[in-house]
N, C-alpha and C. Protein backbone atom coordinates (compact mmCIF):
# COMPACT_ATOMS: atom_id res chain seq x y z
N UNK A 1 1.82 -22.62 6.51
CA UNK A 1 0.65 -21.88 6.05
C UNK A 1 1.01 -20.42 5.75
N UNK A 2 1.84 -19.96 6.63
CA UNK A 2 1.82 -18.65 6.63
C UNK A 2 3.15 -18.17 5.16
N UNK A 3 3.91 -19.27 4.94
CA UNK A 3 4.81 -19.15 3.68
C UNK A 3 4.16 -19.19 2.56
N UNK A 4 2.53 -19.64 2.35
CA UNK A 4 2.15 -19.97 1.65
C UNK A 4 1.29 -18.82 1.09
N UNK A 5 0.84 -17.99 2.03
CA UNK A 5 0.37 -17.15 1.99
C UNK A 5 0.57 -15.75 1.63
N UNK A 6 2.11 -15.90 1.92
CA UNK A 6 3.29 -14.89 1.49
C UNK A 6 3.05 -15.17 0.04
N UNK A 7 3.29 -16.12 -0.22
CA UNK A 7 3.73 -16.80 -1.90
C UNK A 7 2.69 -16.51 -2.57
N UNK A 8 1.25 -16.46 -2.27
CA UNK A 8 0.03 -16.10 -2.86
C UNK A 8 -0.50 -14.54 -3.28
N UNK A 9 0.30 -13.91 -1.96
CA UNK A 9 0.15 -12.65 -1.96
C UNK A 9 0.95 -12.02 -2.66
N UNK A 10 2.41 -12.09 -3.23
CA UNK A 10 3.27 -11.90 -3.87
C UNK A 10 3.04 -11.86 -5.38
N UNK A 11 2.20 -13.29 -5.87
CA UNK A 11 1.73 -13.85 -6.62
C UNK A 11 0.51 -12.42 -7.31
N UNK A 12 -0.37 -12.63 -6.41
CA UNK A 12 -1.64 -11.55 -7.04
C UNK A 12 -0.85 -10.14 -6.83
N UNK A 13 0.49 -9.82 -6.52
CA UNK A 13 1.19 -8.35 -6.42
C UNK A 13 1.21 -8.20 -7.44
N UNK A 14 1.87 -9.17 -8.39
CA UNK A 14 2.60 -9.03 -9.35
C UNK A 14 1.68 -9.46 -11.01
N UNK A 15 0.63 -9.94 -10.64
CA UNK A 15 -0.22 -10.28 -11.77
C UNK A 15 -1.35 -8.92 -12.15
N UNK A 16 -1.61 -8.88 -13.52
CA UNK A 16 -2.34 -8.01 -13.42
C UNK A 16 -2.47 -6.66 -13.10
N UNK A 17 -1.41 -5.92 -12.69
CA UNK A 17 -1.18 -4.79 -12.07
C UNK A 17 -1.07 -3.88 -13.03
N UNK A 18 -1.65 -3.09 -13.45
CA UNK A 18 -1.63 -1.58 -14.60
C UNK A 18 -0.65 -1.08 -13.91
N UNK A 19 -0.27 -0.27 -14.45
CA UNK A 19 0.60 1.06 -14.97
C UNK A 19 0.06 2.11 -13.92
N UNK A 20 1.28 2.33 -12.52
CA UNK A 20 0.81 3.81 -11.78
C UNK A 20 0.84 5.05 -12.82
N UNK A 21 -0.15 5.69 -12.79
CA UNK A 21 -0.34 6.68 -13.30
C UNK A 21 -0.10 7.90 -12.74
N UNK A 22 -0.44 7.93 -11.24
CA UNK A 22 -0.14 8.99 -10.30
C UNK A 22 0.05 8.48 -8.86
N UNK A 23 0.98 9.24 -7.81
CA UNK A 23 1.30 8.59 -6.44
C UNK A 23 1.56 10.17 -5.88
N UNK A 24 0.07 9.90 -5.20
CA UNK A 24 0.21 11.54 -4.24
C UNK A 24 0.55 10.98 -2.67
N UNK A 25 1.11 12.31 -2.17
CA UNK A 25 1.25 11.50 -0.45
C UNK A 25 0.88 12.95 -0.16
N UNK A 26 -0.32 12.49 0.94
CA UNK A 26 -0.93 13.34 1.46
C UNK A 26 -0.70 13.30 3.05
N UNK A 27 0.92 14.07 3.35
CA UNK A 27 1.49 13.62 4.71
C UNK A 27 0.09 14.44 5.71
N UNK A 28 0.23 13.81 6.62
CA UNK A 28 1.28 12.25 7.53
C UNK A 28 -0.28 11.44 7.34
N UNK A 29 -1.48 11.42 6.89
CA UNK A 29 -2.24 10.96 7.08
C UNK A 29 -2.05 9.81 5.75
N UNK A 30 -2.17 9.70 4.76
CA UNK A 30 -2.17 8.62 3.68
C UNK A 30 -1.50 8.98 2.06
N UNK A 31 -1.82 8.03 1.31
CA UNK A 31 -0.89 8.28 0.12
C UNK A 31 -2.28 7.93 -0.69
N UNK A 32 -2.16 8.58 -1.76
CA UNK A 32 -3.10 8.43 -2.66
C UNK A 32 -2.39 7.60 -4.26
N UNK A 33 -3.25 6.20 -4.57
CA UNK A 33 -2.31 6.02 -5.93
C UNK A 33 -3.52 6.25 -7.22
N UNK A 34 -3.15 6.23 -8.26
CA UNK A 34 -4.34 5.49 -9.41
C UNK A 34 -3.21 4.87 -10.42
N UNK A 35 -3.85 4.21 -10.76
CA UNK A 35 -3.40 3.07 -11.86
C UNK A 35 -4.28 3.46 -13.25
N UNK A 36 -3.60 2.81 -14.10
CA UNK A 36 -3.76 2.86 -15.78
C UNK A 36 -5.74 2.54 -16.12
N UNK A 37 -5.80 1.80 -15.16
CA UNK A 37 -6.95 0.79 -15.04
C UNK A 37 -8.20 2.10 -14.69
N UNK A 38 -7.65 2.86 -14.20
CA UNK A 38 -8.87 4.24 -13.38
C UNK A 38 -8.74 3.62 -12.25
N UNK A 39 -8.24 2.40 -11.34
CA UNK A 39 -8.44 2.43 -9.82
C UNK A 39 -7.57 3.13 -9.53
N UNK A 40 -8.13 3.77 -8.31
CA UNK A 40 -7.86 5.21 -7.23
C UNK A 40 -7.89 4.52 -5.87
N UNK A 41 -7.20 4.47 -5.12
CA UNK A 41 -6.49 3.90 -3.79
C UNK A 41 -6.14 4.96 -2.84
N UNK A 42 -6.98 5.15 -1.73
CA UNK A 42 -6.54 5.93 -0.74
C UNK A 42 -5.80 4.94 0.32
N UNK A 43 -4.80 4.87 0.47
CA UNK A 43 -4.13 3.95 1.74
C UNK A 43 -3.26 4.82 2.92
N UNK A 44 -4.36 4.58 4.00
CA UNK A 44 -3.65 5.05 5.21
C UNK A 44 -2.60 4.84 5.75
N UNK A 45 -1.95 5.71 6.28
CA UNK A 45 -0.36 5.75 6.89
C UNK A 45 -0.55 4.08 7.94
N UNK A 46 -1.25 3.77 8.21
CA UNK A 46 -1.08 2.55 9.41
C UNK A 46 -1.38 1.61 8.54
N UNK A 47 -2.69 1.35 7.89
CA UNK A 47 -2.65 0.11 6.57
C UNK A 47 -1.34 0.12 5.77
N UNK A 48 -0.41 1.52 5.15
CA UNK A 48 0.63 0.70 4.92
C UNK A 48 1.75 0.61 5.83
N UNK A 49 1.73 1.12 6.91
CA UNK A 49 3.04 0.58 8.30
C UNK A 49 2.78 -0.58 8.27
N UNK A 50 0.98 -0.93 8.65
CA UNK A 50 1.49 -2.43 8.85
C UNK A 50 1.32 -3.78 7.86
N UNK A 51 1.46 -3.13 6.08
CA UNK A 51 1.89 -4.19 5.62
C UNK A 51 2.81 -3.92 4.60
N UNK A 52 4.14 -3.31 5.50
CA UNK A 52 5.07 -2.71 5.14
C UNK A 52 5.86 -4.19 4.54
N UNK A 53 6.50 -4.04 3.42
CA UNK A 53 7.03 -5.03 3.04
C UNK A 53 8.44 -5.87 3.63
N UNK A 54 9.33 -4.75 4.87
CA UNK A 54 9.98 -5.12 5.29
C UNK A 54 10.22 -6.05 6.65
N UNK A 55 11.25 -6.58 6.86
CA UNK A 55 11.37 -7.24 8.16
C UNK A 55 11.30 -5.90 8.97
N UNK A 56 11.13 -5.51 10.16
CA UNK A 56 10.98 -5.28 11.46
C UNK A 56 11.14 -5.17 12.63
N UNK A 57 11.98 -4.53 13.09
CA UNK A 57 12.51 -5.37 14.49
C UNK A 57 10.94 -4.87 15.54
N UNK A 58 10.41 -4.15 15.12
CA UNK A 58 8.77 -3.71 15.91
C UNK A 58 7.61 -4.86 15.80
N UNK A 59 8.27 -6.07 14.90
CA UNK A 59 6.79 -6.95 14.34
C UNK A 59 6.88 -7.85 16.35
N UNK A 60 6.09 -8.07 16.72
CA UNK A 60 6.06 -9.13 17.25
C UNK A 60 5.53 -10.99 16.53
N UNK A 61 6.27 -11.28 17.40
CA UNK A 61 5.99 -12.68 16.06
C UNK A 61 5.07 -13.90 17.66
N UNK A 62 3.93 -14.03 16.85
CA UNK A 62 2.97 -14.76 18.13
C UNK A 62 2.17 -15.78 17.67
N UNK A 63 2.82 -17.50 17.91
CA UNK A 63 2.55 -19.01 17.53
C UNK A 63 2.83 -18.58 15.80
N UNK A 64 4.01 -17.99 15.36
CA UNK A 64 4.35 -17.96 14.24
C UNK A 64 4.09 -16.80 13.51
N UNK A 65 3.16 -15.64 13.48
CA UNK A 65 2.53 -15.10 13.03
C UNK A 65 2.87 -13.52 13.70
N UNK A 66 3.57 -12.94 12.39
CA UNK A 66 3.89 -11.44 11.97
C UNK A 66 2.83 -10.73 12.87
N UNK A 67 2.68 -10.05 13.87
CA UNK A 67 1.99 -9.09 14.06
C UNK A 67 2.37 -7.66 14.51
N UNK A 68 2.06 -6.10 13.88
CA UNK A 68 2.49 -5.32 14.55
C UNK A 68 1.07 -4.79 15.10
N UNK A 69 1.24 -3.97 16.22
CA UNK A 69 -0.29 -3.25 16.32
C UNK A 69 0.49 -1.94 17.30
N UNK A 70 -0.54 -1.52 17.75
CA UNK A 70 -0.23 0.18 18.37
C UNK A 70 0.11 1.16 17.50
N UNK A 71 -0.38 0.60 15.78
CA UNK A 71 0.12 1.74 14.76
C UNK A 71 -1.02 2.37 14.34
N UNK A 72 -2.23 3.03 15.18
CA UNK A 72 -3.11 3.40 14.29
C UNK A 72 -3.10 4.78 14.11
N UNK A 73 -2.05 5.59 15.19
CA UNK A 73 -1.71 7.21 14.86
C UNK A 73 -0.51 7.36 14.48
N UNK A 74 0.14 6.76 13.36
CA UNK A 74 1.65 6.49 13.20
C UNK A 74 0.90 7.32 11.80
N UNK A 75 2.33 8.19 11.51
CA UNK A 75 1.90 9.31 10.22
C UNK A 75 2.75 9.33 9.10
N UNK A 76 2.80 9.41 7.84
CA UNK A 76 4.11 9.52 7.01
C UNK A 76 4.41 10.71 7.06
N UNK A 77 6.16 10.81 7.49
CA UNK A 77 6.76 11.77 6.93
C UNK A 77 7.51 12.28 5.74
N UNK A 78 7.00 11.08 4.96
CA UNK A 78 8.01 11.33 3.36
C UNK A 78 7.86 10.08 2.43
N UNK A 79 8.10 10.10 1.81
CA UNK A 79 7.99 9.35 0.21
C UNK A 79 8.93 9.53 -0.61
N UNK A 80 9.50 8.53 -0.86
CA UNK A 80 10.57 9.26 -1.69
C UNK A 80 10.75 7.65 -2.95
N UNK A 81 11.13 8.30 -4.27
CA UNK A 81 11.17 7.35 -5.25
C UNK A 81 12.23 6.19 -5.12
N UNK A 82 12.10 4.91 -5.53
CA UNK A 82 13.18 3.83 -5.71
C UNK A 82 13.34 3.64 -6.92
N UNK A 83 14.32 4.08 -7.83
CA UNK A 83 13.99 3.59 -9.53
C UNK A 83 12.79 3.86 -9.88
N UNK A 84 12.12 3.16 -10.78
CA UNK A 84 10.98 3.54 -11.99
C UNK A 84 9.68 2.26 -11.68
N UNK A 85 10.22 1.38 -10.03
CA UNK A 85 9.55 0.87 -10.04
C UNK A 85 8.67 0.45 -8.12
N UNK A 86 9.24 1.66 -7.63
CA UNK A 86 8.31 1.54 -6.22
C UNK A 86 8.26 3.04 -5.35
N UNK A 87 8.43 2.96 -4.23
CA UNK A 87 8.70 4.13 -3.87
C UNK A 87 9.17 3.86 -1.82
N UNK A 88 9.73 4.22 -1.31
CA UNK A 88 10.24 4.25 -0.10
C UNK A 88 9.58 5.11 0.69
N UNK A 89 8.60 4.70 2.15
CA UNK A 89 7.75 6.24 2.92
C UNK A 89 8.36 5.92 4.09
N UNK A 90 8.48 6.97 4.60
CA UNK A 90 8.98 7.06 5.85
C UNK A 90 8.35 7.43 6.87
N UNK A 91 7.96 7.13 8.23
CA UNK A 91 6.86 6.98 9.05
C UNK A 91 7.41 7.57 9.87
N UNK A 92 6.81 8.50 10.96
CA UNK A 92 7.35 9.15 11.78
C UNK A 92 7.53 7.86 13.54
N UNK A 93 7.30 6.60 13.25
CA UNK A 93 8.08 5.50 14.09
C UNK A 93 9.33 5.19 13.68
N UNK A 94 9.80 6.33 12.70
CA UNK A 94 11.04 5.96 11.90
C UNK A 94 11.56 4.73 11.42
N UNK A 95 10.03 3.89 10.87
CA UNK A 95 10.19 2.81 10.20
C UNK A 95 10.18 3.58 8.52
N UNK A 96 11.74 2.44 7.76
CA UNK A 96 12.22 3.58 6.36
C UNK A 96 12.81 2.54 5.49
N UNK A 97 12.57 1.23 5.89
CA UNK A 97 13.20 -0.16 5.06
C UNK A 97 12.44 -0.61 4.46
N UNK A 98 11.42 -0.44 3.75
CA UNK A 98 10.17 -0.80 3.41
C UNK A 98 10.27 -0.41 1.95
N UNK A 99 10.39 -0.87 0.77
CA UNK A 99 9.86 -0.45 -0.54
C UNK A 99 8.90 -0.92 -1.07
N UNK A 100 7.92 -0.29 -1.29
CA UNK A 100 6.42 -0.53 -1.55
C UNK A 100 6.53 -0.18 -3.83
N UNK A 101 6.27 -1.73 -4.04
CA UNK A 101 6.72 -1.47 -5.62
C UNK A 101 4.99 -0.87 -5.85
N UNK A 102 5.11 -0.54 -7.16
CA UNK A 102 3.62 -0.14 -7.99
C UNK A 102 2.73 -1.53 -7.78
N UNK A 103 3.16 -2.65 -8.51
CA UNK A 103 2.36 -3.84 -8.22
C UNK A 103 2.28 -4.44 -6.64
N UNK A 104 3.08 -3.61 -5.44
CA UNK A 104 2.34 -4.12 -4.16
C UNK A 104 1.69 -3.46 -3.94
N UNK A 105 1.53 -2.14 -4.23
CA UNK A 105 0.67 -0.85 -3.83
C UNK A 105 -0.89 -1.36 -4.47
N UNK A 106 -0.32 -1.78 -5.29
CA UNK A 106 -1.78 -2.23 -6.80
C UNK A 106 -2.59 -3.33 -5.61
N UNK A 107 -2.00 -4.24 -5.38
CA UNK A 107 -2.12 -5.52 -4.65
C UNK A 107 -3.55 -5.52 -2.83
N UNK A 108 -2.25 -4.27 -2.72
CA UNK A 108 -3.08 -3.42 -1.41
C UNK A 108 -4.21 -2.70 -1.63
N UNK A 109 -4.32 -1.99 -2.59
CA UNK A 109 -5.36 -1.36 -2.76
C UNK A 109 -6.29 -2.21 -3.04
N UNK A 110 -6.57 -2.79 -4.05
CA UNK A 110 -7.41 -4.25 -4.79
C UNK A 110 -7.83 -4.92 -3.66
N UNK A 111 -6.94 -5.12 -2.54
CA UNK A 111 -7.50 -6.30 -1.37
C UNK A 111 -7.44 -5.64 0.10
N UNK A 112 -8.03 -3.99 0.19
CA UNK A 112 -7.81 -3.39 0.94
C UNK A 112 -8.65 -3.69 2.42
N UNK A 113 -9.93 -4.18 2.02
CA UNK A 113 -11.09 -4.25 3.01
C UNK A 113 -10.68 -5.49 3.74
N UNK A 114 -10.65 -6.39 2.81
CA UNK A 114 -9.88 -7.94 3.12
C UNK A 114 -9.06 -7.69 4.22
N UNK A 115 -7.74 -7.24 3.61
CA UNK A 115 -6.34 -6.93 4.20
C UNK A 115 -6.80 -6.17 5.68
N UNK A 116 -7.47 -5.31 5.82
CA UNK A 116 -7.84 -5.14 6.85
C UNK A 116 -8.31 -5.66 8.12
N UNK A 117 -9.55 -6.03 7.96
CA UNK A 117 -9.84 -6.88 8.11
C UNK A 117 -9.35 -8.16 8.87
N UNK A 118 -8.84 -8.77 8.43
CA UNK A 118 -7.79 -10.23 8.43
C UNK A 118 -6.91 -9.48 9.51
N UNK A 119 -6.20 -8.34 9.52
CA UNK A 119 -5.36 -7.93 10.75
C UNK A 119 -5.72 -7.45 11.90
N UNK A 120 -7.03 -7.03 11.11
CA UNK A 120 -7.84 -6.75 13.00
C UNK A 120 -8.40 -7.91 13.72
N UNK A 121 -8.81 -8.71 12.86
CA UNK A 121 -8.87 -10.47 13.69
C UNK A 121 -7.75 -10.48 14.26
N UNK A 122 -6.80 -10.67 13.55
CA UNK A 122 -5.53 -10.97 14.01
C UNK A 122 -5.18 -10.20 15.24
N UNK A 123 -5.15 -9.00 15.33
CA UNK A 123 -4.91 -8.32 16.84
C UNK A 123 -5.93 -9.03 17.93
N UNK A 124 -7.31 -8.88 17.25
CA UNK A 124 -8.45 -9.26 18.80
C UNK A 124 -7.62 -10.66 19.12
N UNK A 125 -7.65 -11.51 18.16
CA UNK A 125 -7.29 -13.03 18.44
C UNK A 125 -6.37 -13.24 19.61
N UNK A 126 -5.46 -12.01 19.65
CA UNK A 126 -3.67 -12.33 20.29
C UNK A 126 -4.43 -11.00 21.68
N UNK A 127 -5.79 -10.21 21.47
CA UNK A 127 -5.82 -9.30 22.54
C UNK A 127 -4.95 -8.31 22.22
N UNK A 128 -4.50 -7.73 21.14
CA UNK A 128 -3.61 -6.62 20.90
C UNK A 128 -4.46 -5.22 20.74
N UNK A 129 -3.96 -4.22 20.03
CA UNK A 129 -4.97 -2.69 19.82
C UNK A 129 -4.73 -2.10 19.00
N UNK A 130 -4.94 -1.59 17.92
CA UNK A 130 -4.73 -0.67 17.16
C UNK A 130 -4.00 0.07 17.27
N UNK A 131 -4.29 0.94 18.85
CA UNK A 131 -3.81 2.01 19.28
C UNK A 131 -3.06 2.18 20.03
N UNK A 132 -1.90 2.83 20.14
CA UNK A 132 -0.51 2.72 20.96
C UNK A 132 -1.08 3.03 22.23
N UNK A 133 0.02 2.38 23.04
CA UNK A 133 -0.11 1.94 24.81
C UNK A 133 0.27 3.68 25.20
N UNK A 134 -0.45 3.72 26.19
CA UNK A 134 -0.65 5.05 27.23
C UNK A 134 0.64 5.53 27.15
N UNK A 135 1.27 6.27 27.37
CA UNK A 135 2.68 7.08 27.86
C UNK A 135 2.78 7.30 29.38
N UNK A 136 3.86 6.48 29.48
CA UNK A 136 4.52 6.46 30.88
C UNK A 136 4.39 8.00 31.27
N UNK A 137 4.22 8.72 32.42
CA UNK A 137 4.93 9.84 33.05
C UNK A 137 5.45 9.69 33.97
């Protein structure tokens, strides 16, 4: 199910996606995109940590299923271009393997409420939090 879902999501990345027009990053809190189309996309530093396109060694994986959580004060520290067709952000969890193309950014924005959504089930379901665990002293 969950390969399938990959394959679907990949699928609507890549279909349909206008032309970035502009990609602001408004550190550490979110990145701003717009597309050819006039959609305008505000995406928060934690909506894209956690559907960062890369593997992870931070994902926990629970009855099959990708989950990260404790990222909801995680901030970007940078952005930086990949070629003519994504861009690389760097998170101050010093997660930096992640290239986010124009058509996944497009993808995210378009299915942002959804995408949301669907991962906060996903945390209550497993009992996880948004918000990072207390600090030892």
């Amino acid at each position: 199910m969950l390969a399938i879902q990959r394959a679907v999501r990949r699928f609507h990345a890549t279909v349909d996606a206008p032309p970035l027009t502009r990609f602001t990053l408004h550190a550490p809190k979110c990145v701003e995109v717009e597309f050819g189309n006039g959609s305008v996309f505000n995406l928060s530093a934690e909506f894209l940590r956690v559907h960062s396109p890369a593997v992870d060694a931070k994902i926990r994986s629970i009855a099959g299923e990708k989950v990260i959580s404790g990222r909801r004060l995680v901030g970007i520290m940078s952005a930086e271009p990949v070629g003519n067709y994504g861009v690389r952000v760097l998170f101050d969890d010093l997660h930096k393997t992640g290239i986010y193309s124009w058509d996944y950014l497009y993808h995210l924005g378009s299915n942002k409420f959804s995408l949301m959504r669907s991962y906060i089930n996903t945390l209550n379901k497993y009992g996880l939090r948004r918000d990072p665990p207390p600090r030892r002293k």
